[in-house]
N, C-alpha and C. Protein backbone atom coordinates (compact mmCIF):
# COMPACT_ATOMS: atom_id res chain seq x y z
N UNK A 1 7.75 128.57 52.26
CA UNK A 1 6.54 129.35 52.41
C UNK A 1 6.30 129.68 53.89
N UNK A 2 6.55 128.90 54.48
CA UNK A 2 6.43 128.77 56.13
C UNK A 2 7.12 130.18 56.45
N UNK A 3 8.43 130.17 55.65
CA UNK A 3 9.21 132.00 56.39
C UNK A 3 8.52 132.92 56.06
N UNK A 4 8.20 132.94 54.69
CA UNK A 4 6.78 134.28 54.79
C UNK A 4 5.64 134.29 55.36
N UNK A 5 5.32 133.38 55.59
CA UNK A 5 3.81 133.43 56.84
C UNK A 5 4.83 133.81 57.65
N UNK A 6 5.31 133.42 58.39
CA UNK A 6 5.76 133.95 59.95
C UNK A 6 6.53 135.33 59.79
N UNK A 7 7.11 135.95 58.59
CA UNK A 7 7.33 137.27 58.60
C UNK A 7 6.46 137.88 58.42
N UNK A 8 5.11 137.61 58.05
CA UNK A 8 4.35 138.59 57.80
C UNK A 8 3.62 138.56 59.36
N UNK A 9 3.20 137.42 59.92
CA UNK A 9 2.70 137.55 60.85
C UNK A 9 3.60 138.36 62.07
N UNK A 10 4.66 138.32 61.84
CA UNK A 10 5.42 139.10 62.96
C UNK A 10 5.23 140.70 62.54
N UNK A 11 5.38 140.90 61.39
CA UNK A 11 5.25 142.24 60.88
C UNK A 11 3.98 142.51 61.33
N UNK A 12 2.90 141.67 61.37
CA UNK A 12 1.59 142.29 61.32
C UNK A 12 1.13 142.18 63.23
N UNK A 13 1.80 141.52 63.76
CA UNK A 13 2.46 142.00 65.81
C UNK A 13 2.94 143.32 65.90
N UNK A 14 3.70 143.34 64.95
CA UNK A 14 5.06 144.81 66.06
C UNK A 14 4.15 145.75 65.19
N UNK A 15 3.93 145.76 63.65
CA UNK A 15 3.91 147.09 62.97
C UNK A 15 2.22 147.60 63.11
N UNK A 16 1.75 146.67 63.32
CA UNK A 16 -0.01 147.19 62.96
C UNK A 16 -0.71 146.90 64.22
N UNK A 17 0.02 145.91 65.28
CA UNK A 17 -0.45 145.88 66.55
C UNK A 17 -1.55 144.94 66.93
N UNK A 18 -1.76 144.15 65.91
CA UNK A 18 -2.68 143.46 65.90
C UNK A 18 -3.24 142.23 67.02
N UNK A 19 -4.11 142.15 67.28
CA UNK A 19 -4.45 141.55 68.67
C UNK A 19 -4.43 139.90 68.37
N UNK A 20 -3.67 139.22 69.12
CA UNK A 20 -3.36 137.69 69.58
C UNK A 20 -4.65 136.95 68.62
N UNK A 21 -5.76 136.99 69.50
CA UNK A 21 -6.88 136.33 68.42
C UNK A 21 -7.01 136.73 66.83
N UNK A 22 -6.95 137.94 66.39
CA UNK A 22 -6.92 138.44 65.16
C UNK A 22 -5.12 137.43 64.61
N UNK A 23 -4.19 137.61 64.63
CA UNK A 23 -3.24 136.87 64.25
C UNK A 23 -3.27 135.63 64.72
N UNK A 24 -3.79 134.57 65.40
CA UNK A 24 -4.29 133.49 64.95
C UNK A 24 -5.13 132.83 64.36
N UNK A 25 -6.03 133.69 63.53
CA UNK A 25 -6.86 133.37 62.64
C UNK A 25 -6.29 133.47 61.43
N UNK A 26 -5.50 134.49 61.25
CA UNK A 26 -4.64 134.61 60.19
C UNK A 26 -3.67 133.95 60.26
N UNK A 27 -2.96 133.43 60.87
CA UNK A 27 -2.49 131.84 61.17
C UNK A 27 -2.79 130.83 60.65
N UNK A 28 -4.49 130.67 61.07
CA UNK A 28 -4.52 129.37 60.75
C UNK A 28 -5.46 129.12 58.89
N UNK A 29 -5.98 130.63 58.63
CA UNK A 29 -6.19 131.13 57.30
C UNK A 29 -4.95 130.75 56.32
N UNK A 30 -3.82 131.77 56.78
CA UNK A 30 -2.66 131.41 55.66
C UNK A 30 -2.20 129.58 55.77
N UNK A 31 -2.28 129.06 56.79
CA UNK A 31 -1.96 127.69 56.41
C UNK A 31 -2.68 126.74 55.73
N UNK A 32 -4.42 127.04 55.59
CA UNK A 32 -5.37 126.66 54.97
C UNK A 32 -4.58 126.74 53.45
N UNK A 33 -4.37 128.06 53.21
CA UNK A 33 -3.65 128.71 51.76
C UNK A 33 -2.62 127.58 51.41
N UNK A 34 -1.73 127.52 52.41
CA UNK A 34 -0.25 126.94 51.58
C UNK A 34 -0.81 125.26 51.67
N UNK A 35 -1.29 124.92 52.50
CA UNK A 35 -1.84 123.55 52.55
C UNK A 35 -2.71 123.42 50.90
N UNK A 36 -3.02 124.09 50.63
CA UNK A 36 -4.19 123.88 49.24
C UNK A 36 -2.94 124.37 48.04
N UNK A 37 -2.00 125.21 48.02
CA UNK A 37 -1.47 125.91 47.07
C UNK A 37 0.24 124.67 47.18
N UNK A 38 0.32 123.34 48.75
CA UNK A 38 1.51 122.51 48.55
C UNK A 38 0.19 121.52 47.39
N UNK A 39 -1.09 121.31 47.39
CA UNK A 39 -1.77 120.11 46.92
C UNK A 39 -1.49 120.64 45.29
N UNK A 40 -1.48 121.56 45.04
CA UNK A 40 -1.63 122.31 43.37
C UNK A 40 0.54 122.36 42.90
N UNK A 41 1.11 122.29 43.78
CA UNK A 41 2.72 121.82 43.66
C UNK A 41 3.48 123.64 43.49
N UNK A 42 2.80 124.31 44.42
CA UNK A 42 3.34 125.54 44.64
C UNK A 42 4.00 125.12 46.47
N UNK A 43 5.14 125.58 46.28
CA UNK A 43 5.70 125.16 47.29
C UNK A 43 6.74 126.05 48.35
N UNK A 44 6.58 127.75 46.96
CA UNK A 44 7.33 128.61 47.41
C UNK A 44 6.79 129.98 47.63
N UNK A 45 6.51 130.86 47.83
CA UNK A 45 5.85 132.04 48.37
C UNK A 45 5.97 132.72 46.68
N UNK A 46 7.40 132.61 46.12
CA UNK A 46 7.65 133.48 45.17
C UNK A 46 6.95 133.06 43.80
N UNK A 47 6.36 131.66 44.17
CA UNK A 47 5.72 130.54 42.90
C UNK A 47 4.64 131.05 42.91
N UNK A 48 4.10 131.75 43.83
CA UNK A 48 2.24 131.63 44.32
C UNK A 48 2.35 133.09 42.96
N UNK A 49 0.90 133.17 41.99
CA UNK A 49 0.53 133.91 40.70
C UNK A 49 -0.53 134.71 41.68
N UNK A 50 -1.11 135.84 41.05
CA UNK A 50 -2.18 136.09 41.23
C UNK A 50 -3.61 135.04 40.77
N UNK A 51 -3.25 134.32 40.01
CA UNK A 51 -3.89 133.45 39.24
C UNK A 51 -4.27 132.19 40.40
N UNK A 52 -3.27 131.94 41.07
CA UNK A 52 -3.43 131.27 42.00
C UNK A 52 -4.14 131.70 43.10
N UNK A 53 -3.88 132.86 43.56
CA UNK A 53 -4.93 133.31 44.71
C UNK A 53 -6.36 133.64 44.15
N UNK A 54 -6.73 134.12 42.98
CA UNK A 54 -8.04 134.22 42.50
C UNK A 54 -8.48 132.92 42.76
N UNK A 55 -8.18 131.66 41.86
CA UNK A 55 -8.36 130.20 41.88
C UNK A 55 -8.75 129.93 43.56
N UNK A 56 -7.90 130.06 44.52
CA UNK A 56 -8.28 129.94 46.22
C UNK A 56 -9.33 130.49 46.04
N UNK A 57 -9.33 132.04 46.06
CA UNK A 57 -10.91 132.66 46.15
C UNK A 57 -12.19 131.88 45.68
N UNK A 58 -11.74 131.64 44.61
CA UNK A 58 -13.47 130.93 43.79
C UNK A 58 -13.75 129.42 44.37
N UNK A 59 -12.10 128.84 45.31
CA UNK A 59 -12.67 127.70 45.52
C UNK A 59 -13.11 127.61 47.18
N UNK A 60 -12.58 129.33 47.84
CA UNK A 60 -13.42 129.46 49.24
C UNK A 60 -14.87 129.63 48.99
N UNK A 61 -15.49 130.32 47.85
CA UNK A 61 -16.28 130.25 47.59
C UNK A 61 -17.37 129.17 47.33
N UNK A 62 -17.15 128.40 46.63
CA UNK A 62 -18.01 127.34 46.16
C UNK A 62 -18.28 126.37 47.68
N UNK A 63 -17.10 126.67 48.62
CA UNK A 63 -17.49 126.21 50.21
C UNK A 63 -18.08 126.61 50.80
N UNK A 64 -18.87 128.08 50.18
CA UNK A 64 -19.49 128.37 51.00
C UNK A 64 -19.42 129.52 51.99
N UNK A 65 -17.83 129.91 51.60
CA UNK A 65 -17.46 131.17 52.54
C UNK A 65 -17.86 132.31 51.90
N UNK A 66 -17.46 133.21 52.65
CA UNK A 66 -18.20 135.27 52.54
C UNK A 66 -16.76 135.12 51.75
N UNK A 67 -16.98 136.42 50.57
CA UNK A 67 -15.87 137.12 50.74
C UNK A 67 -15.01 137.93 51.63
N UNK A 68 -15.98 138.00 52.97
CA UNK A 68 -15.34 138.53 54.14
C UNK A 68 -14.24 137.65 55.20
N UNK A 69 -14.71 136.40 54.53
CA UNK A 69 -13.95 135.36 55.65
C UNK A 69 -12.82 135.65 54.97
């Protein structure tokens, strides 16, 4: 999972230009993700469902976050 975070984050440097602070938040966002999605025994980028990222959503939620965070 670790190689697709860091390809996307490189993609999202060169192709969209995105500024240092903006890609370390998304940094440390997507590791929040795989850290919660290694506790549920998804362990591969290609394992992760939509089912699974809804499930994240409702449980950023109940923490308390925006749908904007």
């Amino acid at each position: 999972m670790e190689y697709a975070i860091e390809g996307y984050l490189s993609w999202a440097r060169v192709e969209r230009g995105l500024a240092d602070n903006t890609l370390e938040n998304y940094s440390r966002d997507l590791s929040q993700l795989r850290g919660w999605l290694a506790d549920r025994g998804c362990s591969s980028a290609a394992s992760v469902t939509a089912d699974d990222l809804r499930e994240y959503m409702r449980f950023l939620l109940s923490t308390g976050r925006s749908m904007r965070t």
